[in-house]
N, C-alpha and C. Protein backbone atom coordinates (compact mmCIF):
# COMPACT_ATOMS: atom_id res chain seq x y z
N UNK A 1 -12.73 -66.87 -15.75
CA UNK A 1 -13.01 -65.62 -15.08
C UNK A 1 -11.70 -64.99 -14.62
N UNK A 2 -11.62 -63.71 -14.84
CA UNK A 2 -10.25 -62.57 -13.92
C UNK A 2 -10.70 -62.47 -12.82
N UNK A 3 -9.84 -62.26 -12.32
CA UNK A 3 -10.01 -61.91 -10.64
C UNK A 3 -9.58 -60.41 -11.19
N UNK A 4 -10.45 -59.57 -10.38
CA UNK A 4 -10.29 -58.28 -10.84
C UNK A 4 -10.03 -57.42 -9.80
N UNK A 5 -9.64 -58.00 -8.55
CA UNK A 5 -9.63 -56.98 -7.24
C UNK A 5 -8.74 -55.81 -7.43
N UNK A 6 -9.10 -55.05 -6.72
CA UNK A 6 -8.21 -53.96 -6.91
C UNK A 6 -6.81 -53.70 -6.09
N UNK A 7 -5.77 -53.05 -7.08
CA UNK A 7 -4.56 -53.42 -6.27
C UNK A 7 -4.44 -52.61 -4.97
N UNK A 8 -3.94 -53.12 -3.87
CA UNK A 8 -3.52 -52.11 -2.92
C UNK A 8 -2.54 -50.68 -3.19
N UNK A 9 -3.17 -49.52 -2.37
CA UNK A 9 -2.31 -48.44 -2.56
C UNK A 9 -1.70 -48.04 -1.49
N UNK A 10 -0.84 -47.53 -1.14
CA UNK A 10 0.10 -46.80 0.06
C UNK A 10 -0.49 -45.80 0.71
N UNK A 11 -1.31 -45.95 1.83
CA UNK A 11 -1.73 -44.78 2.45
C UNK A 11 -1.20 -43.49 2.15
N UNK A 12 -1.45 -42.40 2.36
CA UNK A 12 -1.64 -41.18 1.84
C UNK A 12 -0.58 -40.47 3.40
N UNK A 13 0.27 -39.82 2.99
CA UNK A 13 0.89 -39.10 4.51
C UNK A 13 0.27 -38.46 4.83
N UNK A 14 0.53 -37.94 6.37
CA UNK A 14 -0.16 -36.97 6.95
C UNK A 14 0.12 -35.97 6.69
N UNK A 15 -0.94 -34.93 7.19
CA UNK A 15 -1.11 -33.59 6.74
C UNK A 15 -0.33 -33.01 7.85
N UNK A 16 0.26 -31.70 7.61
CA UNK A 16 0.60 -31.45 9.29
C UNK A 16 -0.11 -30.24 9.64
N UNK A 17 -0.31 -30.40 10.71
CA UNK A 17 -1.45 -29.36 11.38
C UNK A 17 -1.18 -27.97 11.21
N UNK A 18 -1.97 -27.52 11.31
CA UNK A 18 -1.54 -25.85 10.89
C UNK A 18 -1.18 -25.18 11.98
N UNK A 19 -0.28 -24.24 12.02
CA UNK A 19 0.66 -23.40 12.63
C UNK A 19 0.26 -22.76 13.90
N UNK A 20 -1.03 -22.17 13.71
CA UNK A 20 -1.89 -20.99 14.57
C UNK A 20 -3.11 -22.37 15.57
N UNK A 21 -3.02 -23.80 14.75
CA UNK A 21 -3.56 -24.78 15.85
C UNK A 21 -3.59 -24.72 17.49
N UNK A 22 -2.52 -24.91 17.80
CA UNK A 22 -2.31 -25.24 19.03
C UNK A 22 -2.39 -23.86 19.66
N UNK A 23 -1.92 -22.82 19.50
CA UNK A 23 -1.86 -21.30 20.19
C UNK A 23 -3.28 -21.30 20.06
N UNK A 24 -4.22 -21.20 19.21
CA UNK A 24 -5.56 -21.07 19.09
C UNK A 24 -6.42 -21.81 20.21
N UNK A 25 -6.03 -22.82 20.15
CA UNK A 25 -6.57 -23.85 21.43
C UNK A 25 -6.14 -23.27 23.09
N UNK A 26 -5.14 -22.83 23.30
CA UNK A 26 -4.56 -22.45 24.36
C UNK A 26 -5.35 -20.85 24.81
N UNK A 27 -5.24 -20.33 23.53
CA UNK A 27 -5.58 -18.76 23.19
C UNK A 27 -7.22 -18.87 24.31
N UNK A 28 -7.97 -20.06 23.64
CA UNK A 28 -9.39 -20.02 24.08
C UNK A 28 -9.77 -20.82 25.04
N UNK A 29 -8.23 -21.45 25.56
CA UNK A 29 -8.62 -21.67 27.09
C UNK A 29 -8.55 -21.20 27.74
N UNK A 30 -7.45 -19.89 27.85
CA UNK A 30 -7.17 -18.82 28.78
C UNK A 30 -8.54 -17.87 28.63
N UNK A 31 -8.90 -17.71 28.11
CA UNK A 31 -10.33 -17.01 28.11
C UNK A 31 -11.40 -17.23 28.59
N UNK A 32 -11.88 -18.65 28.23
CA UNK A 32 -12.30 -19.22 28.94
C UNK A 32 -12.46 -19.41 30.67
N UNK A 33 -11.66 -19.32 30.89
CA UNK A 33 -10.79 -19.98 32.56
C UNK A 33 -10.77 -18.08 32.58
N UNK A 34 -10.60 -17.08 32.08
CA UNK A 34 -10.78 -15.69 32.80
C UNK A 34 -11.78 -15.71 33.13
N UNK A 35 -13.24 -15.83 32.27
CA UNK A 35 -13.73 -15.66 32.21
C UNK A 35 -14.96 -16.20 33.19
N UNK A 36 -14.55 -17.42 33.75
CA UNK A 36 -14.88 -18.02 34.79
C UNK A 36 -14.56 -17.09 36.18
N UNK A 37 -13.05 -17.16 36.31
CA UNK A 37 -12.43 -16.57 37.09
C UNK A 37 -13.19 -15.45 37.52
N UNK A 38 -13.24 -14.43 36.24
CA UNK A 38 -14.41 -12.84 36.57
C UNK A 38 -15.76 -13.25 37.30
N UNK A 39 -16.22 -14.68 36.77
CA UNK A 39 -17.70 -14.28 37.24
C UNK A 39 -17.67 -14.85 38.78
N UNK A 40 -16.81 -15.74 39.12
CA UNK A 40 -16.26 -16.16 40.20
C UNK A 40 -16.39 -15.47 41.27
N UNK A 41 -15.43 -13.88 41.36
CA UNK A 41 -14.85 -13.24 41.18
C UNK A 41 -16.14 -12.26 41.84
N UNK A 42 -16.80 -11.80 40.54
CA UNK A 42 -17.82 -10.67 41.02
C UNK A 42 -18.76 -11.36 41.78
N UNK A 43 -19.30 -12.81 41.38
CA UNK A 43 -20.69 -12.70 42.16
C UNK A 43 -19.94 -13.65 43.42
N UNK A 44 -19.11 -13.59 43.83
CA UNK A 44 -18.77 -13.82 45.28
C UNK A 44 -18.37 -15.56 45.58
N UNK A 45 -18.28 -16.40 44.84
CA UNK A 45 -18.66 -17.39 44.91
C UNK A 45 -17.56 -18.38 45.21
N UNK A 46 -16.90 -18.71 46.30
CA UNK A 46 -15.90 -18.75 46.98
C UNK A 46 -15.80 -20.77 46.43
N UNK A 47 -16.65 -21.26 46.65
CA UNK A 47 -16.34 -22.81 46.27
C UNK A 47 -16.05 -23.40 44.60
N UNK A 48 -16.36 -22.26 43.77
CA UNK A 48 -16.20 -22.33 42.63
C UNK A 48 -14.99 -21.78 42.08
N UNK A 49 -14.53 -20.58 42.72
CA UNK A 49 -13.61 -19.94 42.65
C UNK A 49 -12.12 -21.41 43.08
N UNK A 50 -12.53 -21.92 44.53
CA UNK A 50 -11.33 -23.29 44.56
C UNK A 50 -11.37 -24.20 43.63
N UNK A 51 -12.79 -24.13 42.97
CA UNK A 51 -12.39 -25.12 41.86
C UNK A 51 -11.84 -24.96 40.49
N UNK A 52 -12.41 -23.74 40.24
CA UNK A 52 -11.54 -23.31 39.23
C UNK A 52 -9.75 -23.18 39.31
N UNK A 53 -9.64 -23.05 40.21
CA UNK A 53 -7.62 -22.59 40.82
C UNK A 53 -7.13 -24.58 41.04
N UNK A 54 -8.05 -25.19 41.65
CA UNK A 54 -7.73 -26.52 41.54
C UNK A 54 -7.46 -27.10 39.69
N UNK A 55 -8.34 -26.69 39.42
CA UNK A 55 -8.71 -27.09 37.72
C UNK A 55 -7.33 -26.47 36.51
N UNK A 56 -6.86 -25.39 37.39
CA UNK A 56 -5.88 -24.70 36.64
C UNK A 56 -4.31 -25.60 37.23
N UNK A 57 -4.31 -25.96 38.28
CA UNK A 57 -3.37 -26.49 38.97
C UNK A 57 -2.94 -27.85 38.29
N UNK A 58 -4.07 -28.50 38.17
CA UNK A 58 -4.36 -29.99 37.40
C UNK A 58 -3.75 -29.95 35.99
N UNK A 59 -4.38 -28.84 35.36
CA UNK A 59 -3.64 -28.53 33.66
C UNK A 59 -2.58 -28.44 33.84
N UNK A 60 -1.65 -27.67 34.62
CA UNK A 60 -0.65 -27.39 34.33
C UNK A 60 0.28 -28.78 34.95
N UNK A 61 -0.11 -29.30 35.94
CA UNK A 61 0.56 -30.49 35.77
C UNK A 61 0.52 -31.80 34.96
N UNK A 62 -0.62 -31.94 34.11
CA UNK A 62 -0.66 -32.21 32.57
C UNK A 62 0.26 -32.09 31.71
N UNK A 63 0.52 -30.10 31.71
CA UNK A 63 1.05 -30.30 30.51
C UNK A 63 2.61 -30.24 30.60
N UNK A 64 2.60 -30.24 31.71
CA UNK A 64 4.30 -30.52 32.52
C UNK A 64 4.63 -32.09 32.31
N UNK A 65 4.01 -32.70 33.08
CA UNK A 65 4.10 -33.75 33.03
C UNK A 65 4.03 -34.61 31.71
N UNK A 66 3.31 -34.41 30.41
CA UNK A 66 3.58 -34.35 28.78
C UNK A 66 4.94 -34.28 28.58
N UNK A 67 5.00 -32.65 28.10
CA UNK A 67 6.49 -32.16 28.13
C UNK A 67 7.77 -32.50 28.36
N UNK A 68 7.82 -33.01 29.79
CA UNK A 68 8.77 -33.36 30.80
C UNK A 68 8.95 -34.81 30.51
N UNK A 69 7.81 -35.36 30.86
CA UNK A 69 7.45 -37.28 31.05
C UNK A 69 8.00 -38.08 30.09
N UNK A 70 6.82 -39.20 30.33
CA UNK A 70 6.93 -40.40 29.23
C UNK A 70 6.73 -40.16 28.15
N UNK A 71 5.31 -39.30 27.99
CA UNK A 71 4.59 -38.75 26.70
C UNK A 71 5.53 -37.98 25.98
N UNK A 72 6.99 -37.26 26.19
CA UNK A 72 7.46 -36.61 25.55
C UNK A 72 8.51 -37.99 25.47
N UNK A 73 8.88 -38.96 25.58
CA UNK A 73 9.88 -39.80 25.01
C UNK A 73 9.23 -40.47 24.21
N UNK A 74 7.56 -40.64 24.62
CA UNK A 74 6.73 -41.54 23.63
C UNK A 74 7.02 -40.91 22.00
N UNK A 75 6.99 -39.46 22.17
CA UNK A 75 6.63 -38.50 20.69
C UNK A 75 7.94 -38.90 20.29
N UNK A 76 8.67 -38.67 20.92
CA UNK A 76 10.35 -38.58 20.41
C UNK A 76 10.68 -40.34 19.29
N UNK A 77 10.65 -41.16 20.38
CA UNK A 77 10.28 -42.60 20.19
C UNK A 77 10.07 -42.67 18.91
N UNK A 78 9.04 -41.94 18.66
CA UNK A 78 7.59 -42.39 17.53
C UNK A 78 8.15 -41.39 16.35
N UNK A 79 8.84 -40.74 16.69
CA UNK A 79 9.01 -39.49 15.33
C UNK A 79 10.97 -40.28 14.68
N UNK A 80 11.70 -40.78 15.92
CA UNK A 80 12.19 -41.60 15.35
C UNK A 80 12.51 -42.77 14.38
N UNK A 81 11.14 -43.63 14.70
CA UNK A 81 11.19 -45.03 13.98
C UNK A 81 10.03 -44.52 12.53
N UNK A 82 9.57 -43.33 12.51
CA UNK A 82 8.86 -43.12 11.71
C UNK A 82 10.04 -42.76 10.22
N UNK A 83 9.27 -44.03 9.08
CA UNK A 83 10.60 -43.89 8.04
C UNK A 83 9.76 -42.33 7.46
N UNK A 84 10.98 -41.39 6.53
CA UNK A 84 11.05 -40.02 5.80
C UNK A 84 10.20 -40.57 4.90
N UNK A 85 9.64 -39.65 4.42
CA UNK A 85 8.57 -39.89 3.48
C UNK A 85 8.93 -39.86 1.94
N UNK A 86 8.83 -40.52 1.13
CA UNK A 86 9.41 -39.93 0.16
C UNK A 86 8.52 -39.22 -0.93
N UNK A 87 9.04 -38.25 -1.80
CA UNK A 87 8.47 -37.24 -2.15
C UNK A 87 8.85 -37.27 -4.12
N UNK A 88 8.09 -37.00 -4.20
CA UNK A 88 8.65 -36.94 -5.97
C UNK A 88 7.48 -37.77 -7.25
């Protein structure tokens, strides 16, 4: 009898995300979060309104803290030891 397994192949590289991704995501959180804000806003609603301004406060020290932090030496780190791909 052959042993007939099949040979291993080299994972496939990644794709890289498309361009308008991330602005798109951002695009429809700010809208979002207005849109809260407005109804906040008109129908008077003062404990929702702190939570929403708390909720905005929180993100942005997220994405500071990303940026700024560990998480941005982690990416760095990781885009380093990552070998070039080869192409051809």
């Amino acid at each position: 009898m052959s042993d007939t397994s099949p040979t291993p192949t080299a994972p496939e590289p990644l794709k890289p995300e498309p361009f308008w991704a991330k602005p798109s995501i951002g695009i429809f959180s700010l809208v979002l979060f207005a849109a809260g804000l407005f109804v906040t806003w008109k129908y008077d609603k003062e404990t929702a309104f702190n939570l929403l301004i708390g909720a905005v406060i929180t993100n942005a020290t997220t994405v500071i803290g990303y940026y700024f932090g560990s998480s941005s030496g982690s990416a760095q780190k990781t885009a380093l030891l990552t070998p070039p791909s080869r192409t051809g």
